[in-house]
N, C-alpha and C. Protein backbone atom coordinates (compact mmCIF):
# COMPACT_ATOMS: atom_id res chain seq x y z
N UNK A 1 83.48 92.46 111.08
CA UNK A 1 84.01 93.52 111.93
C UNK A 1 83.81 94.85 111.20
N UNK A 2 83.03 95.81 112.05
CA UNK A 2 83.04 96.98 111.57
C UNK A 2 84.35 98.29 111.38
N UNK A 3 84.60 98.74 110.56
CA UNK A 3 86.37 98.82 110.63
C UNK A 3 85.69 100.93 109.78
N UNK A 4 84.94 101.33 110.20
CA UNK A 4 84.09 102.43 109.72
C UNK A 4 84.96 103.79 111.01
N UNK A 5 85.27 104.59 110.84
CA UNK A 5 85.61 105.68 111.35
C UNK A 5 86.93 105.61 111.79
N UNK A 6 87.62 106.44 112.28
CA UNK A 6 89.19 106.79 112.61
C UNK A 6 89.32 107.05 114.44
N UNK A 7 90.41 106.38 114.34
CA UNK A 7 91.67 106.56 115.83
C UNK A 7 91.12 107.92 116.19
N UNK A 8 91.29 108.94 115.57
CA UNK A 8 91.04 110.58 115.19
C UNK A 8 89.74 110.68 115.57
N UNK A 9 88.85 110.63 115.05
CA UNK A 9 87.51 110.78 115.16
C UNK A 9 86.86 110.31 116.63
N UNK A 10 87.31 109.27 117.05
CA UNK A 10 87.24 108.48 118.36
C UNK A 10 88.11 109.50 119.14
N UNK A 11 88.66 109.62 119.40
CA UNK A 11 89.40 110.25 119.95
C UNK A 11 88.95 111.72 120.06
N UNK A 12 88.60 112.61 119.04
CA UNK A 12 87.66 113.59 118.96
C UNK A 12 86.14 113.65 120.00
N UNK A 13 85.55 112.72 119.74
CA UNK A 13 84.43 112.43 120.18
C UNK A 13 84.42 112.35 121.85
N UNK A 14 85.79 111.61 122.00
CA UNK A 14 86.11 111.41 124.03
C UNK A 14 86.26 112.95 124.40
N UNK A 15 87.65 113.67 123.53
CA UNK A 15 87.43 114.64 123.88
C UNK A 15 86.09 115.50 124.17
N UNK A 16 85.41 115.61 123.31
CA UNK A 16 84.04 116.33 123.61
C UNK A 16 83.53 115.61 124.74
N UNK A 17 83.46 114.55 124.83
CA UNK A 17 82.58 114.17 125.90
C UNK A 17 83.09 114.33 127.29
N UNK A 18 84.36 114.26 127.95
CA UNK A 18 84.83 114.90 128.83
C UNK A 18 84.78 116.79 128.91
N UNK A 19 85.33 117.50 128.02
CA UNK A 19 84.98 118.62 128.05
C UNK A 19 83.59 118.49 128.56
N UNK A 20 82.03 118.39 128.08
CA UNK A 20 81.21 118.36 127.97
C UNK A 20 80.31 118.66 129.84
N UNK A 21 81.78 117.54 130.08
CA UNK A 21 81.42 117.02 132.03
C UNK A 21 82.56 117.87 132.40
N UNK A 22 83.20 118.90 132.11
CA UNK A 22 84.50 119.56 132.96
C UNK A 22 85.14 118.33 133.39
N UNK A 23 85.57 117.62 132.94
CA UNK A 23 86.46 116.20 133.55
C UNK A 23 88.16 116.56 133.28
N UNK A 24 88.55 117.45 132.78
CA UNK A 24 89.63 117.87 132.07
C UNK A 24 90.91 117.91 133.43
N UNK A 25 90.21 118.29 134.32
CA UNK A 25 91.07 118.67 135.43
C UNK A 25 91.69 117.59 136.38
N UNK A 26 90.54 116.58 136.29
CA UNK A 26 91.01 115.44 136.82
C UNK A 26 92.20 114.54 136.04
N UNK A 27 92.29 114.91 134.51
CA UNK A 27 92.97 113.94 133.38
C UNK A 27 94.42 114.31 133.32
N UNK A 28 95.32 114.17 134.43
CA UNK A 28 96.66 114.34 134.54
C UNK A 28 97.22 112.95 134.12
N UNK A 29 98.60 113.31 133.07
CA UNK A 29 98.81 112.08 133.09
C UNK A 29 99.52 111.33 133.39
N UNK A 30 99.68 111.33 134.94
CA UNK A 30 99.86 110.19 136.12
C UNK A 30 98.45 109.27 136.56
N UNK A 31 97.54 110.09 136.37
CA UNK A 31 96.06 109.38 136.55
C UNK A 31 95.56 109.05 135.29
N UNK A 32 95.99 109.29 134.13
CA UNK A 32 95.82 108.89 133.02
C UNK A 32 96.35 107.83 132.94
N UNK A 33 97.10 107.75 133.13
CA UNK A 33 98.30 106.46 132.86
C UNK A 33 97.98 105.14 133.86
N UNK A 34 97.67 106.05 134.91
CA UNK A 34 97.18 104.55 135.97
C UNK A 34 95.96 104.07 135.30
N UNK A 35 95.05 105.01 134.77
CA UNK A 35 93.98 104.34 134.83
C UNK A 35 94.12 103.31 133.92
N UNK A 36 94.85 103.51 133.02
CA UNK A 36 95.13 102.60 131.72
C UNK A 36 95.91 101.24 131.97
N UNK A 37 96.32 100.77 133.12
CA UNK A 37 96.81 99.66 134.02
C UNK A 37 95.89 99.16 134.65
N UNK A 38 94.88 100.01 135.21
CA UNK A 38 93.51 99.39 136.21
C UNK A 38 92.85 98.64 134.78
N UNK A 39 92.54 99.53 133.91
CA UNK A 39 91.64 99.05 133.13
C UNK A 39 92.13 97.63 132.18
N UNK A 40 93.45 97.81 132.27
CA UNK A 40 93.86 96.43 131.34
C UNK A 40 94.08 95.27 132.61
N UNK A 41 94.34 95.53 133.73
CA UNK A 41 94.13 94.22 134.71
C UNK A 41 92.90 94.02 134.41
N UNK A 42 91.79 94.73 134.54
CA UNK A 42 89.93 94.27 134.06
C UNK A 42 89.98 93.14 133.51
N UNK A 43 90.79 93.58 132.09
CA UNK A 43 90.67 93.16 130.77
C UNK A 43 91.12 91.81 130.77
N UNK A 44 91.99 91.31 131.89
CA UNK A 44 92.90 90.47 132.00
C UNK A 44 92.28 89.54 133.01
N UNK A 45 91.34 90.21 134.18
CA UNK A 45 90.32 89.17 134.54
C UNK A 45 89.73 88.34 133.95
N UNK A 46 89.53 88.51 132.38
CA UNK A 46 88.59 87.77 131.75
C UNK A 46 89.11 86.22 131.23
N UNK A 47 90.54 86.59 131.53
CA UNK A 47 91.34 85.56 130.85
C UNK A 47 92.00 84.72 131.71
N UNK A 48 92.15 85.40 133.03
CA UNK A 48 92.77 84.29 133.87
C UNK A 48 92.09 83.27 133.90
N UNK A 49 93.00 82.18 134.42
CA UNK A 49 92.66 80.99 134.13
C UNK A 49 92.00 80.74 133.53
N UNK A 50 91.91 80.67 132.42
CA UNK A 50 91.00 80.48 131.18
C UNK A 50 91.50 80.38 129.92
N UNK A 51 91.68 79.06 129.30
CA UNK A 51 92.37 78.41 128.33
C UNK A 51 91.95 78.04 127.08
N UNK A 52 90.56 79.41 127.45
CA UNK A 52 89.80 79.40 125.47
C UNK A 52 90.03 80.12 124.50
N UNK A 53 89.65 79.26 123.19
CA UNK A 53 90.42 79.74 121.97
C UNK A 53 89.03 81.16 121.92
N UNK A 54 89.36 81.86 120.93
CA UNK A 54 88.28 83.11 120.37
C UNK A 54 86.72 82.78 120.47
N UNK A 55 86.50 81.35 119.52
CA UNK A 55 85.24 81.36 119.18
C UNK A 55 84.76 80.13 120.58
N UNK A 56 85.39 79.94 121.58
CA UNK A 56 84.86 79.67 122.48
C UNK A 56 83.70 80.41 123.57
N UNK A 57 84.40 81.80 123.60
CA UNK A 57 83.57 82.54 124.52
C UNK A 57 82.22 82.98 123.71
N UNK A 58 81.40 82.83 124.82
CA UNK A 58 79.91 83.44 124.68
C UNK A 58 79.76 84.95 123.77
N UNK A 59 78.92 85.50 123.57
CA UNK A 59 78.68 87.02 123.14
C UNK A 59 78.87 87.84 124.06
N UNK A 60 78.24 87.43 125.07
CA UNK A 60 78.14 88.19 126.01
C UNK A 60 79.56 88.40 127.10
N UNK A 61 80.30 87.55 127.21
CA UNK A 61 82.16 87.65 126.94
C UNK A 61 82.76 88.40 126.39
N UNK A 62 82.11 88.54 125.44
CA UNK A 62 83.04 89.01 124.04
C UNK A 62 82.59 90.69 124.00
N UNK A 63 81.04 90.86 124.56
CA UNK A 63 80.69 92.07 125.01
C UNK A 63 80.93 92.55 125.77
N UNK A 64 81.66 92.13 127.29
CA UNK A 64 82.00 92.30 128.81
C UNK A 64 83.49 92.61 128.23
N UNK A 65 84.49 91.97 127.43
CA UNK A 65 85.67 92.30 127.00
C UNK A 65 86.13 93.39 126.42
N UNK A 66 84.95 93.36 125.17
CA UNK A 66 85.01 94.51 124.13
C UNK A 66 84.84 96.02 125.06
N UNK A 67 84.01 95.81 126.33
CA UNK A 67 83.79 97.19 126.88
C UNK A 67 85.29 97.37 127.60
N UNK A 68 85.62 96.40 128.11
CA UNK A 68 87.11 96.31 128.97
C UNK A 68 87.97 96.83 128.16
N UNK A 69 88.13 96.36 126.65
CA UNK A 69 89.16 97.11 125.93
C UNK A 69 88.96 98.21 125.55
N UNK A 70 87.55 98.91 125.25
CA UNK A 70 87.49 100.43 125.18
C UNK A 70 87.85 100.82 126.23
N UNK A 71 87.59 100.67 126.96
CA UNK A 71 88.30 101.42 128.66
C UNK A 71 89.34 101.60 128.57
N UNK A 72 90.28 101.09 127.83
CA UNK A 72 91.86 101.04 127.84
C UNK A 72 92.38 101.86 126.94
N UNK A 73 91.49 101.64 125.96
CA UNK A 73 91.26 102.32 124.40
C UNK A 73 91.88 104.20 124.82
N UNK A 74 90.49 104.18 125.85
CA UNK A 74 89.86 105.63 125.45
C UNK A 74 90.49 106.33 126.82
N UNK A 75 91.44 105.84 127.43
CA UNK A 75 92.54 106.66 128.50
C UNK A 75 93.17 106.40 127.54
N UNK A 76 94.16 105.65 127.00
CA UNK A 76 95.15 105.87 125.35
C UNK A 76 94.50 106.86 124.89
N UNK A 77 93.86 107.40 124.84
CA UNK A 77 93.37 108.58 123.49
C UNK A 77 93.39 110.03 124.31
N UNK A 78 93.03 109.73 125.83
CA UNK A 78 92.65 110.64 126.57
C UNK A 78 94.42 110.88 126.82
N UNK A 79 95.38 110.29 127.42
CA UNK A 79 96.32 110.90 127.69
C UNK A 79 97.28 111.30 126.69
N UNK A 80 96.81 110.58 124.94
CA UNK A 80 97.41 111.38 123.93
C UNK A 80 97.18 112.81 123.86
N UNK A 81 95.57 112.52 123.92
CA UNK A 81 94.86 114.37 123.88
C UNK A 81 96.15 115.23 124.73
N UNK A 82 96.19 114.45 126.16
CA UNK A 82 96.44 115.75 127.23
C UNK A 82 97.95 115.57 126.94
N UNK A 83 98.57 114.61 126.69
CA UNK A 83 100.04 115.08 126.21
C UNK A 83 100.77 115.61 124.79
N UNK A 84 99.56 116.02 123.81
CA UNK A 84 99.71 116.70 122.51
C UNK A 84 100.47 115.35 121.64
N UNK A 85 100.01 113.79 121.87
CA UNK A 85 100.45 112.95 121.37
C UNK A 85 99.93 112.58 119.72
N UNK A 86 100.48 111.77 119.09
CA UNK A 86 99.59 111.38 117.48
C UNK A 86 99.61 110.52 117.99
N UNK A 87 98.51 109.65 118.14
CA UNK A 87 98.96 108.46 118.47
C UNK A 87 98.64 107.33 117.82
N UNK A 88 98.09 107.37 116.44
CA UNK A 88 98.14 106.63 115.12
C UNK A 88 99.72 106.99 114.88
N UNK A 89 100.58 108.21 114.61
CA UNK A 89 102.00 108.45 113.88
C UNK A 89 102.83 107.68 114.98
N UNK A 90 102.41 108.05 116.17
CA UNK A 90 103.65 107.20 117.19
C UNK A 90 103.10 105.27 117.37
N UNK A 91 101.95 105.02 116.81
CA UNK A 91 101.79 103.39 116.37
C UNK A 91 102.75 103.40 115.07
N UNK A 92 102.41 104.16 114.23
CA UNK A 92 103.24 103.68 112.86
C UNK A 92 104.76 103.90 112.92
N UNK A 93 105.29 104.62 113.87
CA UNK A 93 106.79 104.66 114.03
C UNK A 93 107.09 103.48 114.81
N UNK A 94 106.31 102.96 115.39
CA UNK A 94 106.63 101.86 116.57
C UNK A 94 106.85 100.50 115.47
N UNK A 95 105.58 100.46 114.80
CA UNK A 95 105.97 99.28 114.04
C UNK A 95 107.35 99.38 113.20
N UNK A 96 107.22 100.56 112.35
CA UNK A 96 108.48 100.65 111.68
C UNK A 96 109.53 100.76 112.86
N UNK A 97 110.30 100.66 113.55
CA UNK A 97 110.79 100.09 114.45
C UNK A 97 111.34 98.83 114.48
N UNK A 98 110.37 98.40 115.12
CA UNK A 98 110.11 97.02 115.51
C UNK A 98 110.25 95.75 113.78
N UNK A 99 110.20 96.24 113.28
CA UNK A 99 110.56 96.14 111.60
C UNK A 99 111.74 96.08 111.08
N UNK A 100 112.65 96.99 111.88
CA UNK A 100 113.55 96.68 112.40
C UNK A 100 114.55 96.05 113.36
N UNK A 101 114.11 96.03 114.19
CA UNK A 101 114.32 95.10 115.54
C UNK A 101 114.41 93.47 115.23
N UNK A 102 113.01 93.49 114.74
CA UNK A 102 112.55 91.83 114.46
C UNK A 102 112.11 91.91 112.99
N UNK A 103 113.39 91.73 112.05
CA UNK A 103 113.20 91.96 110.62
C UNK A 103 112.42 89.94 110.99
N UNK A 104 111.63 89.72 109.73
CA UNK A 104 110.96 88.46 109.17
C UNK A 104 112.26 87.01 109.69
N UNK A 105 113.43 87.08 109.07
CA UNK A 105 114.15 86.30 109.08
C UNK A 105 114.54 85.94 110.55
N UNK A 106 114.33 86.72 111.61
CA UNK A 106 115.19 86.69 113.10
C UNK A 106 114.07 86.30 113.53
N UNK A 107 112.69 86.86 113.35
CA UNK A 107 111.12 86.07 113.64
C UNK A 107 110.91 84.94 113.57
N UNK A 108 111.41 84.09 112.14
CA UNK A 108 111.10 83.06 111.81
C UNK A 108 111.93 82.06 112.45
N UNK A 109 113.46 82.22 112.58
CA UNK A 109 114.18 81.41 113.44
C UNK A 109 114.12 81.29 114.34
N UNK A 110 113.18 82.50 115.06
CA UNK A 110 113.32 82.57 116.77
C UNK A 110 111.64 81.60 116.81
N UNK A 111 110.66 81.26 115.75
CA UNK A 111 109.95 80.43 115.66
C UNK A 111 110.44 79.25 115.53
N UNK A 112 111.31 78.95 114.99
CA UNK A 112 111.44 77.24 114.90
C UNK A 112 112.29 76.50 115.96
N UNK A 113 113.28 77.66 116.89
CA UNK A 113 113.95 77.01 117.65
C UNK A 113 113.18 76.60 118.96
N UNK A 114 111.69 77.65 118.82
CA UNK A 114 110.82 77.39 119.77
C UNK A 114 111.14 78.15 120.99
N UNK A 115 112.21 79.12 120.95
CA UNK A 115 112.75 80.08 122.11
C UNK A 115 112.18 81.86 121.48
């Protein structure tokens, strides 16, 4: 897995490319936000009914997916842009959070009781 450039940089790059097309006007984010629901039902076509592990699916699956999750990706980035969001700092507050919420020990029991 290629793990080469930043949240930031990606996110940079959408921006330009919308600017680029005047698309700015259309990117409210009520239509931002929907689109980011259309695009993860997509994403979720791939999986209905369908009861395979990772290295089951084809490449070409895994390429039809991978585009489905940038789609989802890059309205996340687009309605950070338009709502002055961080949205790497508001991932890392979420986990630390949730770090809280579900310290290791409440994880692990809520694993073995199987609930």
């Amino acid at each position: 897995m290629n793990t080469s450039g930043s949240l930031y940089e990606l996110q940079k790059l959408l921006d330009q490319f919308i600017a680029k097309r005047d698309w700015q006007k259309y990117h409210r984010p009520k239509n931002l936000a929907m689109s980011v629901a259309i695009e993860a039902a997509e994403l979720m076509e791939h999986f209905q009914w369908c009861d395979k592990e990772p290295d089951e699916f084809s490449q070409e699956e895994k390429e039809q997916i991978g585009e489905e999750m940038a789609d989802v990706l890059h309205y996340l980035l687009r309605l950070a842009s338009v709502m002055d969001i961080d949205l790497y700092q508001a991932s890392k507050k979420k986990i630390a959070k949730n770090e809280q919420r579900f310290p290791v020990r409440k994880a692990q029991s809520i694993k073995k009781s199987g609930c």
